[in-house]
C-alpha atoms as a PDB file:
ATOM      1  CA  UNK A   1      88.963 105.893  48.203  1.00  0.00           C
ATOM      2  CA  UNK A   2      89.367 109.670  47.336  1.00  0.00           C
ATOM      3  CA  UNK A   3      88.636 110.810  43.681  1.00  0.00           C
ATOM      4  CA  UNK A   4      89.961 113.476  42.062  1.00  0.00           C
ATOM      5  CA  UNK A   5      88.462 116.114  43.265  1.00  0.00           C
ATOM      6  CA  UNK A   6      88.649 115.263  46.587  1.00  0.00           C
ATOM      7  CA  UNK A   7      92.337 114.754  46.240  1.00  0.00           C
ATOM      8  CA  UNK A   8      92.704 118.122  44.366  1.00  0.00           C
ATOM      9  CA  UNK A   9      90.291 119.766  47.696  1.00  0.00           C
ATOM     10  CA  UNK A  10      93.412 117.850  49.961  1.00  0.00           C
ATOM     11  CA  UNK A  11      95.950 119.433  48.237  1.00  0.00           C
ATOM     12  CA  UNK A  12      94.584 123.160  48.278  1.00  0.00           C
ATOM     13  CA  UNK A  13      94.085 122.649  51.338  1.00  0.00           C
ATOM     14  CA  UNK A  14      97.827 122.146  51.991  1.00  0.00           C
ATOM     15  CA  UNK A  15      98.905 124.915  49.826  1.00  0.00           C
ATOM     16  CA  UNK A  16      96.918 126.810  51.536  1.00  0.00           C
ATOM     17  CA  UNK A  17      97.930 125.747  54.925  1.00  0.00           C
ATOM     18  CA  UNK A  18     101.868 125.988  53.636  1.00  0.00           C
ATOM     19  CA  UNK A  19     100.934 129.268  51.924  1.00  0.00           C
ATOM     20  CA  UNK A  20      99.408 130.962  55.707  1.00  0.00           C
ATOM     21  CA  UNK A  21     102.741 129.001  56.825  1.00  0.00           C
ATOM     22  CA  UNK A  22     105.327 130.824  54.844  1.00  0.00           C
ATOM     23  CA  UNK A  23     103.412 134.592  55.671  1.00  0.00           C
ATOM     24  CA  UNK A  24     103.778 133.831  59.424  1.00  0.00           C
ATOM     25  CA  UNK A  25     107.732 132.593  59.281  1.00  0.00           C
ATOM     26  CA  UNK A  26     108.114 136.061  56.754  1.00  0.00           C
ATOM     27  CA  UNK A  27     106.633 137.926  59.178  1.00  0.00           C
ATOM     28  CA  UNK A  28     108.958 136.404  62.026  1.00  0.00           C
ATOM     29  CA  UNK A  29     112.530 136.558  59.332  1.00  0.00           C
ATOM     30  CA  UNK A  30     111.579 140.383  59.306  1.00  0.00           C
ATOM     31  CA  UNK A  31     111.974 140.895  63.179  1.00  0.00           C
ATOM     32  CA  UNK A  32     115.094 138.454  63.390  1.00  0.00           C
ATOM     33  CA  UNK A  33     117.792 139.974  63.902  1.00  0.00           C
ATOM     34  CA  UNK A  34     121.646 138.621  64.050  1.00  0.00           C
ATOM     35  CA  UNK A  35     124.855 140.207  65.060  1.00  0.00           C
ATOM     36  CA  UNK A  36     128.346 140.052  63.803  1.00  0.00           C
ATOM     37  CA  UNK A  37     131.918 141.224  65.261  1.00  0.00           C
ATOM     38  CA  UNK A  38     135.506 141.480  64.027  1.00  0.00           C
ATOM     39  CA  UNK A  39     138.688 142.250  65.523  1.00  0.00           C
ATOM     40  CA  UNK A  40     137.998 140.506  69.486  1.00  0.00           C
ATOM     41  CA  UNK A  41     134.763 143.384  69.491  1.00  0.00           C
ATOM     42  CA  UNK A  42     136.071 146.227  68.065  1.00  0.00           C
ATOM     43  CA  UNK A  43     133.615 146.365  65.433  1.00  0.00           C
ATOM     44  CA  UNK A  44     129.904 145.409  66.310  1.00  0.00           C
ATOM     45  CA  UNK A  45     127.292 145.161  63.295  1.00  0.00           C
ATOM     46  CA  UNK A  46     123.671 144.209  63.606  1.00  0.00           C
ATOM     47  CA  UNK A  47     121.487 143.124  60.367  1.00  0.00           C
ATOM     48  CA  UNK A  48     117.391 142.676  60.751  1.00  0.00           C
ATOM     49  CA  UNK A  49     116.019 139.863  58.473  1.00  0.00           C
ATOM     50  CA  UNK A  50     115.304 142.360  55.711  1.00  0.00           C
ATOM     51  CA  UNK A  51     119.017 142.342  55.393  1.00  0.00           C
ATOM     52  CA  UNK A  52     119.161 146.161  56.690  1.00  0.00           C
ATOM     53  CA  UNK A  53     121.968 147.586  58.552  1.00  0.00           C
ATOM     54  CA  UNK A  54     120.404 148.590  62.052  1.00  0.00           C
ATOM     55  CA  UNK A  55     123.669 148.866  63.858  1.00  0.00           C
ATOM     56  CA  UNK A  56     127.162 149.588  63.951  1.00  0.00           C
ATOM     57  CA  UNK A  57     129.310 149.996  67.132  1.00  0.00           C
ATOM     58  CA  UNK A  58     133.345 150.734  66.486  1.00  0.00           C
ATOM     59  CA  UNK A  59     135.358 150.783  69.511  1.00  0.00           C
ATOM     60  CA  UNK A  60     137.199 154.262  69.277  1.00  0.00           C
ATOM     61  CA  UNK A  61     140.836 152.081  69.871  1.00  0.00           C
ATOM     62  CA  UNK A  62     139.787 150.897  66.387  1.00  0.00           C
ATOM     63  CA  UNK A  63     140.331 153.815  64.612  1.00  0.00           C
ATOM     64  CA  UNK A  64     143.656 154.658  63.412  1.00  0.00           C
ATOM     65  CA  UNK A  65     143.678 157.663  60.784  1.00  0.00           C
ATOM     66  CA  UNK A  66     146.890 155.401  59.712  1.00  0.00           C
ATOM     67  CA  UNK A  67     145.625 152.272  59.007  1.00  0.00           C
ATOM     68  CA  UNK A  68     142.086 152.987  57.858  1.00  0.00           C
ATOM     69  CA  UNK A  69     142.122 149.634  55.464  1.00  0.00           C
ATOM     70  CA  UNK A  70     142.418 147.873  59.049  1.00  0.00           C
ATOM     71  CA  UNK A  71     139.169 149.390  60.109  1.00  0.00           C
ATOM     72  CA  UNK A  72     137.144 148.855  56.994  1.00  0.00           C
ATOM     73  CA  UNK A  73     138.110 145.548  57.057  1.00  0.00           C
ATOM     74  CA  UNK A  74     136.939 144.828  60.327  1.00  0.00           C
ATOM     75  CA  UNK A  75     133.512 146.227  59.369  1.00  0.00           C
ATOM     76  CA  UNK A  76     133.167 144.726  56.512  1.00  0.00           C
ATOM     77  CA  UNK A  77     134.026 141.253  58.128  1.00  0.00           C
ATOM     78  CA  UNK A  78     131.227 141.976  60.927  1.00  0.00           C
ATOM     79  CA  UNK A  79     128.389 143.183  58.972  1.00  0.00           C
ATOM     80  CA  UNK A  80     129.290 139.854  56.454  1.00  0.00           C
ATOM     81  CA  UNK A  81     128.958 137.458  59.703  1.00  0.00           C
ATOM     82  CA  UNK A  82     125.883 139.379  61.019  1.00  0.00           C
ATOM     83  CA  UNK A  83     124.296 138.695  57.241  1.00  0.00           C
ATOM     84  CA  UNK A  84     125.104 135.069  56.519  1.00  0.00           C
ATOM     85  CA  UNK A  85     124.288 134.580  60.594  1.00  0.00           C
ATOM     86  CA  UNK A  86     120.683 135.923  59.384  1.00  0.00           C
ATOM     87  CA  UNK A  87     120.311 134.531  56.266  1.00  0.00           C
ATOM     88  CA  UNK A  88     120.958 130.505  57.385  1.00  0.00           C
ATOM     89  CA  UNK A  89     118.649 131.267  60.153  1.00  0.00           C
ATOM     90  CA  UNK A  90     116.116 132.866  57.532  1.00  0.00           C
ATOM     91  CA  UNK A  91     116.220 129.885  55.624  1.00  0.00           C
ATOM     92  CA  UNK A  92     116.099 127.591  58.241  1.00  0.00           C
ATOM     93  CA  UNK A  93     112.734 129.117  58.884  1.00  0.00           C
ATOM     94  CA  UNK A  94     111.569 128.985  55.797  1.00  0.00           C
ATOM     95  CA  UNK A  95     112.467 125.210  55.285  1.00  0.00           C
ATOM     96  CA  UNK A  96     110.087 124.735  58.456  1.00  0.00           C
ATOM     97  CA  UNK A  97     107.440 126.985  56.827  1.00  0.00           C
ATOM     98  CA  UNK A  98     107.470 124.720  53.938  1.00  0.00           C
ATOM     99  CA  UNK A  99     107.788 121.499  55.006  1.00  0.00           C
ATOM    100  CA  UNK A 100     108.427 118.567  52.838  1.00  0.00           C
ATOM    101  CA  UNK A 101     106.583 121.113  49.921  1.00  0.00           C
ATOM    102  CA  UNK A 102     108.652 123.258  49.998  1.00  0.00           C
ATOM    103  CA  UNK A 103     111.178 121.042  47.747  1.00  0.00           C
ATOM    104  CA  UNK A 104     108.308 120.290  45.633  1.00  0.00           C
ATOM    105  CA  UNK A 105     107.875 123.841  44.869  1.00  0.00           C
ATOM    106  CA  UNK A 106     111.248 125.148  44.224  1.00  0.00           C
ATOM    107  CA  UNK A 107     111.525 126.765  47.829  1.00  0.00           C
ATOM    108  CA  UNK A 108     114.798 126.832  48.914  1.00  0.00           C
ATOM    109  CA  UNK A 109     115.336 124.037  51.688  1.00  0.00           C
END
């Protein structure tokens, strides 16, 4: 039976392992990269895993110097999708990172 310390040693060792874990899925979230659309393609957004901007594509039928609400709209709406596409898929990756730790340490899961 394991004392203590050599349940203490077990456990760094699993931080540790989760901690090299959670670098390596960080380092993979920053090149992710997810895209959104609005209005059948007329508006094309692309977000990195650092939540950055690194597209935008608007179809020139888009624009309409009368209805310019229409066309922020439709931006808005595709760089929102792009985001929350990223983000579940972020988290998703960290979950994996983490493991059944990651609850344990207030990671969110």
């Amino acid at each position: 039976m394991k004392g203590p310390k050599g349940q203490m040693g077990q456990m760094l060792k699993q931080a540790q392992k989760m901690q090299a874990e959670l670098a390596k899925a960080q380092e993979e979230i920053a090149q992710m990269e997810a895209e959104g659309s609005a209005g059948g393609g007329a508006v094309v957004a692309k977000v990195n895993g650092r939540m950055e901007l690194v597209s935008l594509k608007i179809d020139p039928e888009a624009v309409d110097p009368d209805d310019v609400q229409m066309l922020e709209d439709l931006v808005m709406a595709a760089i929102n999708q792009a985001v929350r596409e990223v983000r579940e898929r972020s988290e998703e990756r960290l979950a994996q990172a983490a493991g059944p730790m990651g609850g344990m340490m207030g990671l969110p899961l």
